[in-house]
Protein backbone atom coordinates (compact mmCIF):
# COMPACT_ATOMS: atom_id res chain seq x y z
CA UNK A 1 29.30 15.26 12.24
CA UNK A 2 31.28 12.13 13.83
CA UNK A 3 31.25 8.66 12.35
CA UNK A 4 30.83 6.04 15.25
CA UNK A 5 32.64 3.03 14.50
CA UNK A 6 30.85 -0.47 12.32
CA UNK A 7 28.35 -1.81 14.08
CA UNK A 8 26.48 -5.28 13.03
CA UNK A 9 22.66 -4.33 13.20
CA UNK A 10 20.86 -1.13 12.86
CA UNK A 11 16.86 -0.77 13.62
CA UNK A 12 14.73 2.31 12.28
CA UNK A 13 11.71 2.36 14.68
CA UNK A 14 10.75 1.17 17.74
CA UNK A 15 7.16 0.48 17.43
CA UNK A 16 5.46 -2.14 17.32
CA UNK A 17 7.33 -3.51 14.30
CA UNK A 18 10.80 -3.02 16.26
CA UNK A 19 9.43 -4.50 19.38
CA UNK A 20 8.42 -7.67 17.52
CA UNK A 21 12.00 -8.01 16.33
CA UNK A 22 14.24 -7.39 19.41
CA UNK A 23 11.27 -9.67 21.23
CA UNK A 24 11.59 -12.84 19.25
CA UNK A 25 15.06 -12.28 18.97
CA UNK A 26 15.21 -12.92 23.13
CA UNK A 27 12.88 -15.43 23.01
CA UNK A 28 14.92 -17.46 20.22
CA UNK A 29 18.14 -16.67 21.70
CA UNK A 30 19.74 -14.71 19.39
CA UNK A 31 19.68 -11.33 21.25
CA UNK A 32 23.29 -11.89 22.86
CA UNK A 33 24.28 -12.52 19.17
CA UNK A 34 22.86 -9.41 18.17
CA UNK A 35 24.25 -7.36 20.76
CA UNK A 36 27.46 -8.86 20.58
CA UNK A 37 27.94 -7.77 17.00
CA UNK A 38 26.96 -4.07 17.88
CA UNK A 39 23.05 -3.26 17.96
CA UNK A 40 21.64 0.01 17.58
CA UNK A 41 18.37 0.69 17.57
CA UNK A 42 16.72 4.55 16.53
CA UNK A 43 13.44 5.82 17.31
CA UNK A 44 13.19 9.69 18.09
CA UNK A 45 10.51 8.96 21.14
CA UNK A 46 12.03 6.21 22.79
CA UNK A 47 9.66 6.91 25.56
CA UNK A 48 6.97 5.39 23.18
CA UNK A 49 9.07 2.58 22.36
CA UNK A 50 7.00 -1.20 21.43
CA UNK A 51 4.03 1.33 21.16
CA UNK A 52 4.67 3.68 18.37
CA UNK A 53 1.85 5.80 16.95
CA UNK A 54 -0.71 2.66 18.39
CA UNK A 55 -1.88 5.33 21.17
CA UNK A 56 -2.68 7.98 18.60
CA UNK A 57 -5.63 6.01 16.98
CA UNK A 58 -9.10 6.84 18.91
CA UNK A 59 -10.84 3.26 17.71
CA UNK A 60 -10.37 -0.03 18.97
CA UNK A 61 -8.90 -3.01 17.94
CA UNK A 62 -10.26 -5.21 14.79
CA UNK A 63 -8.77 -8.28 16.74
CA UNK A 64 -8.97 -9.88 20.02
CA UNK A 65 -7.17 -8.49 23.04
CA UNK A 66 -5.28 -11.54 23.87
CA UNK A 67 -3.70 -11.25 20.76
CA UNK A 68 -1.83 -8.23 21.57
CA UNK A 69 -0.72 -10.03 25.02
CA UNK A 70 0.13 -13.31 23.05
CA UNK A 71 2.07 -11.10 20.90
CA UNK A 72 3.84 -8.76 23.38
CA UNK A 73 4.56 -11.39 25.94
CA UNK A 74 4.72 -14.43 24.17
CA UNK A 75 2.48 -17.10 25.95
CA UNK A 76 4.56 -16.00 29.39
CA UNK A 77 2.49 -12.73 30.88
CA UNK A 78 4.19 -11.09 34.05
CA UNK A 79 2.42 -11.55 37.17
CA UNK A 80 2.73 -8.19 39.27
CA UNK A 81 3.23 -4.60 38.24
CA UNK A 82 2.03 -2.71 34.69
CA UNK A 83 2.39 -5.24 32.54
CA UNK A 84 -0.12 -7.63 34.67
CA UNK A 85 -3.23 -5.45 35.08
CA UNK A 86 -2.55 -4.41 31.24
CA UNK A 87 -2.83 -8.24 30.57
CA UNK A 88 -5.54 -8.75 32.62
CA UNK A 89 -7.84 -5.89 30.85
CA UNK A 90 -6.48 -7.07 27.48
CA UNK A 91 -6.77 -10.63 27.89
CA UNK A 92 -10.25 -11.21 26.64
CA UNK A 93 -11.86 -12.48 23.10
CA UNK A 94 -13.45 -8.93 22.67
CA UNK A 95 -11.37 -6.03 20.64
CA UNK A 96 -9.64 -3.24 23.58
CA UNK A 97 -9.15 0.38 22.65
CA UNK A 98 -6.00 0.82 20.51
CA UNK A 99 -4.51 3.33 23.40
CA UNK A 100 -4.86 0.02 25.93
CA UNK A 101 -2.97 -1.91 23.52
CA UNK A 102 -0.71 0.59 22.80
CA UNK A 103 0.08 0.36 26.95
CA UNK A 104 0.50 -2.60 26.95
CA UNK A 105 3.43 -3.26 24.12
CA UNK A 106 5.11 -0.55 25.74
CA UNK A 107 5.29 -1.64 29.25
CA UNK A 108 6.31 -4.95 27.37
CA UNK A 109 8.76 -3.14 25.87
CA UNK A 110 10.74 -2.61 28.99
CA UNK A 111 12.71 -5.12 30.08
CA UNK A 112 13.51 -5.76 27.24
CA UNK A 113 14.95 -2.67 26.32
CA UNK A 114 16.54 -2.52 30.04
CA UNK A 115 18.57 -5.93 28.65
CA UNK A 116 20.09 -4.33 26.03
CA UNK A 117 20.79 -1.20 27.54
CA UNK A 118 22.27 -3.01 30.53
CA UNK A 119 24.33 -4.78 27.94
CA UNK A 120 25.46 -1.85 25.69
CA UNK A 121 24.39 1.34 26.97
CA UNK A 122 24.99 2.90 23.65
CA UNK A 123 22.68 0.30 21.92
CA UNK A 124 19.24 2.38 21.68
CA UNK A 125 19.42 5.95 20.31
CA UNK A 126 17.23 8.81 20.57
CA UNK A 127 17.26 10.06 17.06
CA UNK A 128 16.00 10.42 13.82
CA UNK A 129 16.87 8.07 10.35
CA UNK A 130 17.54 11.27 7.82
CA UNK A 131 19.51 9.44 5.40
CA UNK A 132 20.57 5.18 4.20
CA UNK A 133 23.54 5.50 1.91
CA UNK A 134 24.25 1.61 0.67
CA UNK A 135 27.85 0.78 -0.23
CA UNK A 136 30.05 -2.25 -0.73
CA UNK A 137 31.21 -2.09 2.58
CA UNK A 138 28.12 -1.89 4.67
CA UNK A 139 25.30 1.05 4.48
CA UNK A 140 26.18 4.61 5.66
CA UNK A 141 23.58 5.40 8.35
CA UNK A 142 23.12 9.46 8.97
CA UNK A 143 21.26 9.82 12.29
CA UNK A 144 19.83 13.16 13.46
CA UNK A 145 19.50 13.98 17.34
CA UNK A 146 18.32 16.94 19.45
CA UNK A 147 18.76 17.77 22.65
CA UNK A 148 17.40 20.63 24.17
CA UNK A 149 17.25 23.37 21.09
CA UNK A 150 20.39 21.91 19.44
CA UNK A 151 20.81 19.09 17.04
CA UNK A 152 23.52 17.26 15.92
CA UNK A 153 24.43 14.24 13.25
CA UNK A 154 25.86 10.88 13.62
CA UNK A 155 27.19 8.12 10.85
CA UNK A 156 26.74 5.00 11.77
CA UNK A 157 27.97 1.81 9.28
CA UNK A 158 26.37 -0.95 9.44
CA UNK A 159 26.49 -4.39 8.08
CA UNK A 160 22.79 -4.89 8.19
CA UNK A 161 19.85 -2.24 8.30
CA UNK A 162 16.24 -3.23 9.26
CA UNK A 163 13.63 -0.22 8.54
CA UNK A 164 10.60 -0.99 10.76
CA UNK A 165 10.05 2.69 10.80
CA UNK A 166 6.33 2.70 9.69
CA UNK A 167 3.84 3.36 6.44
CA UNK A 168 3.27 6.45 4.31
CA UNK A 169 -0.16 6.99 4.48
CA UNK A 170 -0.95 6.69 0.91
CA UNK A 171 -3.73 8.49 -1.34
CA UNK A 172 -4.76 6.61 -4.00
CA UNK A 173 -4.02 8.61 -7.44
CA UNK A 174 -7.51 8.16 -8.55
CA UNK A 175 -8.71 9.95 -5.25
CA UNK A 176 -6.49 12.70 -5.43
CA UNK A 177 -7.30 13.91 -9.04
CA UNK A 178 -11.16 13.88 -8.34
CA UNK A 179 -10.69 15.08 -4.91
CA UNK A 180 -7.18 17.17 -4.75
CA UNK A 181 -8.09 18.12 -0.65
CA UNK A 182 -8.71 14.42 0.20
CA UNK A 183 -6.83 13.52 3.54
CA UNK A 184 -6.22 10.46 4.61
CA UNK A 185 -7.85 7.80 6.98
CA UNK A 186 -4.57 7.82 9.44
CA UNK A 187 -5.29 11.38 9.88
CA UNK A 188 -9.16 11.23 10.69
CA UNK A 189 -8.56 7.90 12.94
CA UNK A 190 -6.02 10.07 15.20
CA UNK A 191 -8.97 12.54 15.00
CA UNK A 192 -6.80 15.16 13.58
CA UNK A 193 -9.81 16.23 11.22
CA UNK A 194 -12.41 18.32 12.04
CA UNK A 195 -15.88 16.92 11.29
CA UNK A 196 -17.77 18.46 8.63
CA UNK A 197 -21.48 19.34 8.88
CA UNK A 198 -21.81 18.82 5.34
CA UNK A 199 -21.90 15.11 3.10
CA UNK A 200 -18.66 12.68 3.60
CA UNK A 201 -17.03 10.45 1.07
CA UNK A 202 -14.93 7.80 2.51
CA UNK A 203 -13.15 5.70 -0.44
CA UNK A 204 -11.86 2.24 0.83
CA UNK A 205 -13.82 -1.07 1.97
CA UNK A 206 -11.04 -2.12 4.25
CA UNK A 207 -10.67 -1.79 8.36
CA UNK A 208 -9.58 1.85 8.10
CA UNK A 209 -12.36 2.77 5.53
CA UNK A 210 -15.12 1.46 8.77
CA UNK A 211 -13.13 2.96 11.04
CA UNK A 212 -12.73 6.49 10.05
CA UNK A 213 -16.34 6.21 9.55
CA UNK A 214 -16.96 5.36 12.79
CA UNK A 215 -15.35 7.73 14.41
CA UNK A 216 -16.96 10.73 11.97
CA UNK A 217 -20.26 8.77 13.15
CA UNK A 218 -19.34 9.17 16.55
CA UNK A 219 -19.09 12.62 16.72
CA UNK A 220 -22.58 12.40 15.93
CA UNK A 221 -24.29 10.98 19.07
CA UNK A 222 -27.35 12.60 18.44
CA UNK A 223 -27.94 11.17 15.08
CA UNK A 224 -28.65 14.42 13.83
CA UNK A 225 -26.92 13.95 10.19
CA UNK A 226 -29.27 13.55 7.58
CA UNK A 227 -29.91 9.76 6.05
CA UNK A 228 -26.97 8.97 3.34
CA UNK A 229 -24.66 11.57 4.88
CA UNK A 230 -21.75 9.73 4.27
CA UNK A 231 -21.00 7.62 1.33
CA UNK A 232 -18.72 4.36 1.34
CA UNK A 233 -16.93 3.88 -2.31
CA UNK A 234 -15.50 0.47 -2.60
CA UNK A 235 -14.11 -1.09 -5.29
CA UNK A 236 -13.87 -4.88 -4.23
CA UNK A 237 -17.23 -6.38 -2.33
CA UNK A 238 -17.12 -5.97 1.76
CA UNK A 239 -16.81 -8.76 3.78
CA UNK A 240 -16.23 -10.06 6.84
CA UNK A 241 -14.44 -12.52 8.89
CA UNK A 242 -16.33 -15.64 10.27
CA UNK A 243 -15.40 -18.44 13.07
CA UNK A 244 -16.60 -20.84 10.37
CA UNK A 245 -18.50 -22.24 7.42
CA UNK A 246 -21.50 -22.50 9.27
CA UNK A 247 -21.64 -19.37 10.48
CA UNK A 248 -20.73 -17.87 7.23
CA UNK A 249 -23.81 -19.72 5.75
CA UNK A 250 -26.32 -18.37 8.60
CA UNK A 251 -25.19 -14.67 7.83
CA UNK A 252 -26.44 -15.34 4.04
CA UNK A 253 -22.88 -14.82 2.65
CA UNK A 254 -21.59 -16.63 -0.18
CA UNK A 255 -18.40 -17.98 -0.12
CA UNK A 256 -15.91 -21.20 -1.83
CA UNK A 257 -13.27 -23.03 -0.81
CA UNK A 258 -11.06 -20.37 -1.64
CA UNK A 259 -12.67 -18.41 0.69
CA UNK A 260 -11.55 -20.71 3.72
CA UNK A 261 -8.09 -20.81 5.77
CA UNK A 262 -7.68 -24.55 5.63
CA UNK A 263 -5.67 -24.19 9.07
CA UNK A 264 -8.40 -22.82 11.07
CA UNK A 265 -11.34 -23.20 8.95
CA UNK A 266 -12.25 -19.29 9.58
CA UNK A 267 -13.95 -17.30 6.35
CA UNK A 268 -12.15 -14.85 4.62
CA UNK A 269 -10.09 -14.54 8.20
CA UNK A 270 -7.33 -12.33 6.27
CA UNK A 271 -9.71 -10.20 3.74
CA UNK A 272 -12.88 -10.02 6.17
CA UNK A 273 -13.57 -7.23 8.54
CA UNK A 274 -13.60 -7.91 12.51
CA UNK A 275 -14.95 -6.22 15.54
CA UNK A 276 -16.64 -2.71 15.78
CA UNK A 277 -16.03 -2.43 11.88
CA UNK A 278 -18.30 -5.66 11.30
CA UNK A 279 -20.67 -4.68 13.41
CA UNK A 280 -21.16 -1.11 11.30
CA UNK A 281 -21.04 -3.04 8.14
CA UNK A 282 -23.78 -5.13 9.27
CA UNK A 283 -25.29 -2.53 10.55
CA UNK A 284 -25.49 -0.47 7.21
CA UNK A 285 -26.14 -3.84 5.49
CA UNK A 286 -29.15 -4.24 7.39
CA UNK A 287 -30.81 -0.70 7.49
CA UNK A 288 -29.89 0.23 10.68
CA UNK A 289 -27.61 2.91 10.00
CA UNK A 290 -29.31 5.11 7.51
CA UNK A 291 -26.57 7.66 7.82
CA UNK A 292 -24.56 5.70 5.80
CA UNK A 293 -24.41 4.64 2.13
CA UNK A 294 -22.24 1.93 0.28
CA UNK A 295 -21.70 2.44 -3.07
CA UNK A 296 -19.97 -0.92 -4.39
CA UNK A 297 -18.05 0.58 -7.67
CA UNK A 298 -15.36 2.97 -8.34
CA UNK A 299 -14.89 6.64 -7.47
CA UNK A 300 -16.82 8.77 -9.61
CA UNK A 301 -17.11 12.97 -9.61
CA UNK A 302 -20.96 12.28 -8.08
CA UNK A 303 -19.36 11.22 -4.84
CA UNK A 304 -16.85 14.53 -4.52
CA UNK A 305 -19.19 16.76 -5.86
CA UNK A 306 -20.17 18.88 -2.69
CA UNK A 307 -18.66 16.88 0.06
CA UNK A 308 -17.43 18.63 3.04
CA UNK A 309 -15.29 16.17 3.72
CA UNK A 310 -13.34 13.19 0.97
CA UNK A 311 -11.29 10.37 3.18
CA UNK A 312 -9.00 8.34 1.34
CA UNK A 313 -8.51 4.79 3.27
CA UNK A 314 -6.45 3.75 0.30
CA UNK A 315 -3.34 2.07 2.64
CA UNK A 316 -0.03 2.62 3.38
CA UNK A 317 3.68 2.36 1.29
CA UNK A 318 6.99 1.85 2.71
CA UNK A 319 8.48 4.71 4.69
CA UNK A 320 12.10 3.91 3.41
CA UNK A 321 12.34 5.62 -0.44
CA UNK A 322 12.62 8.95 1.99
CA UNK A 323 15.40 7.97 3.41
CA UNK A 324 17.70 7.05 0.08
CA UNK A 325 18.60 9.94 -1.23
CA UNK A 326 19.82 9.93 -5.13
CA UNK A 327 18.41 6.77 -5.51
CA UNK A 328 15.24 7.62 -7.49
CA UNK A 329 12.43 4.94 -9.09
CA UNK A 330 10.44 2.64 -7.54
CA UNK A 331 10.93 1.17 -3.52
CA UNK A 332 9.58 -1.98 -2.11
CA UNK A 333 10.06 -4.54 -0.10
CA UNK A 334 10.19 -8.18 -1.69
CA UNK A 335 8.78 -11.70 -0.43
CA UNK A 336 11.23 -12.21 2.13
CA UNK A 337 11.54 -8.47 2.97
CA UNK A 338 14.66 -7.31 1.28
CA UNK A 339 14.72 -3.79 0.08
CA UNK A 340 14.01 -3.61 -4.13
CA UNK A 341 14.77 -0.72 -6.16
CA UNK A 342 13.51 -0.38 -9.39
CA UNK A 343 13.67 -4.64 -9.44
CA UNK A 344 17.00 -4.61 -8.12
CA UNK A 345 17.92 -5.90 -4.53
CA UNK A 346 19.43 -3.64 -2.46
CA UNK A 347 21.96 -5.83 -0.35
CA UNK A 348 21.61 -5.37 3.42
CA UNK A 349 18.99 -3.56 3.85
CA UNK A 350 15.33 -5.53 4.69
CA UNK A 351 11.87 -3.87 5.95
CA UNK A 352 8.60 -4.80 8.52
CA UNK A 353 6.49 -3.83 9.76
CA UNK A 354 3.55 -1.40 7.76
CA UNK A 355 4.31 -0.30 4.83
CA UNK A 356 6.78 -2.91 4.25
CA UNK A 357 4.22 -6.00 2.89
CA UNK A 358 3.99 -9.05 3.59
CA UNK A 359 1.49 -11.16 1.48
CA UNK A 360 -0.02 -15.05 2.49
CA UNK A 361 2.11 -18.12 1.74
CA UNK A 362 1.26 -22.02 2.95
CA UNK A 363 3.23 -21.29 6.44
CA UNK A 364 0.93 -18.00 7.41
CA UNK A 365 -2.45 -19.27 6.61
CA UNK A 366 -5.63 -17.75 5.72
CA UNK A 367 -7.98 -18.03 2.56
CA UNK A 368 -5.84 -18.54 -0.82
CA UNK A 369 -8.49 -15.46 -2.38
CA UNK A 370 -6.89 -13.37 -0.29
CA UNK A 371 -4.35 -10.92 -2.36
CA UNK A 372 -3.48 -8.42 0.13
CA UNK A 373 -0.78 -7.41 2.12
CA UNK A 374 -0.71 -9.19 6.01
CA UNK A 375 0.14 -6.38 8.84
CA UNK A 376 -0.87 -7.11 12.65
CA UNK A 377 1.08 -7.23 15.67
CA UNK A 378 0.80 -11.37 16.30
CA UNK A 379 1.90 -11.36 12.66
CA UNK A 380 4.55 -9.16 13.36
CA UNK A 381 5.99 -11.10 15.94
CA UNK A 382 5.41 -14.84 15.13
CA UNK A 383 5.76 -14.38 11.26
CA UNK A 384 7.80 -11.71 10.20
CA UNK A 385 10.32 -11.57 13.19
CA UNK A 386 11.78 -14.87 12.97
CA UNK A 387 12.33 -14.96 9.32
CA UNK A 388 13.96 -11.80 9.37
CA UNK A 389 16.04 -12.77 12.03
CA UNK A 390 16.72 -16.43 9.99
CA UNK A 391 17.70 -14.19 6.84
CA UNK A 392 20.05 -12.06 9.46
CA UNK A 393 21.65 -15.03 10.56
């Protein structure tokens, strides 16, 4: 093991999450800061850097595609090469396959990347987070690398640590009592599950509850699966996102004032669904999917009871409490993203990204019902970014 000398600011993760950061950071300026103090950055797949696991997921999008070139290239798109024709096929009001986006934030992710390294060669490392020791003087980083069939550790110390590493898929604990072989949304999005011929549960009313159903539904072209073959549990009423009141109003769905973002006017435009997983809620809602139940209530044995097949969409939790070891109890991130531990700050450490949670205040928008946590790439970068970078100084 070797201990590399202080350095200023350390990122966990290059996805999406870490792209936002070093991004806005160039855009506001502050990147020569940040290199100038000694930046590292560790992902172990740097050649999926500003992309992440994005390319994994075989759905698309529950937003627009401009959204992931407003986000990537902030308002100023290249012209020629990669990046252009990736704008060009996301740039559109219609939702793009996730592996598309997942292009396009990682050919965004190159020159950027190409600045730093051109600036500190040492600045990105291919490696893997095994370990965040906080002390007085700065937190003990313990990175893991491989190359070839031999690995080796690294210490790194630094001043300020920002885990943008990812979420934990999570399985609600209600779901895994009833249902102990219950796997998780993430893993039937990335199609990593084989389809079952027999009766599916999916537990969830959010984005990834529709969209692991619509991919189990796809593998179905021939409609063949019997009428209520899979069964959506969800505690808190389905809805879904609208342009405006009026709209809203036309689709039958009641809504209050609450219910409205007073900066764009949108309904429920943080709680609501969007894109292909509207379109299968309506869908069911309408009796045009008979395949598919709702079941608006909570889990009960009647909905495990003989399934071939129990998906829990029940979210994602920080990926940091891994990484601290002997510090047991409970991890989170608070408002403004510093790390808490069992309600106690943990200086100099802060999280975004996934699993980190953000939740609405008066400068983000949306409908005051909405409870939730906020995760998105625009978000990401427009949001999150800047006020960690603000808190970083």
């Amino acid at each position: 093991m070797s201990l590399r000398s202080r350095v200023g600011t350390l990122v966990v993760g290059l996805g999406p999450a870490g792209l936002a950061l070093l991004s806005a950071a160039e855009q506001g300026g502050v990147l020569d800061a940040l290199l100038d103090g000694g930046l590292r950055v560790v992902d172990p797949v740097l050649a999926r850097a500003g992309s992440g696991r994005l390319g994994d997921y075989a759905v698309r999008s529950d937003t627009a595609g401009r959204v992931f070139v407003e986000a990537a290239y902030a308002g100023a798109p290249p012209r020629k090469g990669p990046g252009a024709d990736l704008c060009d096929r996301c740039g559109t009001d219609d939702p793009v396959p996730l592996g598309t986006a997942a292009a396009l934030l990682a050919a965004a992710a190159r020159p950027v990347l190409d600045r730093v390294g051109a600036a500190d060669p040492d600045a990105t490392v291919a490696g893997r987070v095994v370990a965040l020791q906080p002390g007085p003087d700065g937190t003990r980083v313990v990175v893991e690398t491989a190359t070839g069939r031999s690995a080796s550790v690294a210490e790194h110390v630094a001043e300020r640590v920002v885990v943008a590493n990812g979420g934990r898929p999570h399985v609600a604990s209600e779901v895994a009592r009833l249902a102990p072989g219950a796997v998780h949304s993430d893993a039937v999005i990335g199609r990593r599950v084989p389809v079952p011929d027999g009766p599916v549960t999916v537990v969830g009313g959010s984005h990834s509850a529709f969209s692991a159903a619509r991919v189990l539904l796809d593998a179905d072209p021939g409609r063949r699966r019997p009428e209520g073959w899979l069964t959506l549990v969800h505690r808190s009423p389905v809805r879904v996102t609208y342009p405006d009141a009026a709209a809203a109003t036309r689709d039958g769905c009641a809504f209050g004032p609450e219910d409205v973002c007073p900066q764009t006017g949108r309904v429920f435009r943080l709680g609501g669904l969007r894109g292909d997983s509207a379109a299968l809620y309506r869908s069911v809602r309408d009796g045009e999917e008979p395949r598919v139940r709702l079941h608006h209530g909570p889990l009960a044995p009647a909905h495990v009871r003989g399934a071939g097949l129990v998906v829990a969409a029940t979210g994602y939790r920080e990926a940091v409490s891994p990484l601290l070891p002997g510090r047991p109890g409970r991890t989170s991130f608070d408002p403004s993203g510093a790390l808490v531990v069992d309600g106690a700050p943990v200086p100099g450490i802060v999280g975004m990204g996934l699993g980190a949670g953000r939740h609405r205040d008066a400068g983000t928008g949306g409908e005051a019902s909405f409870s939730g946590r906020i995760d998105g790439v625009w978000f990401y970068r427009n949001v999150v970014a800047p006020a960690l970078l603000a808190r970083l100084g």
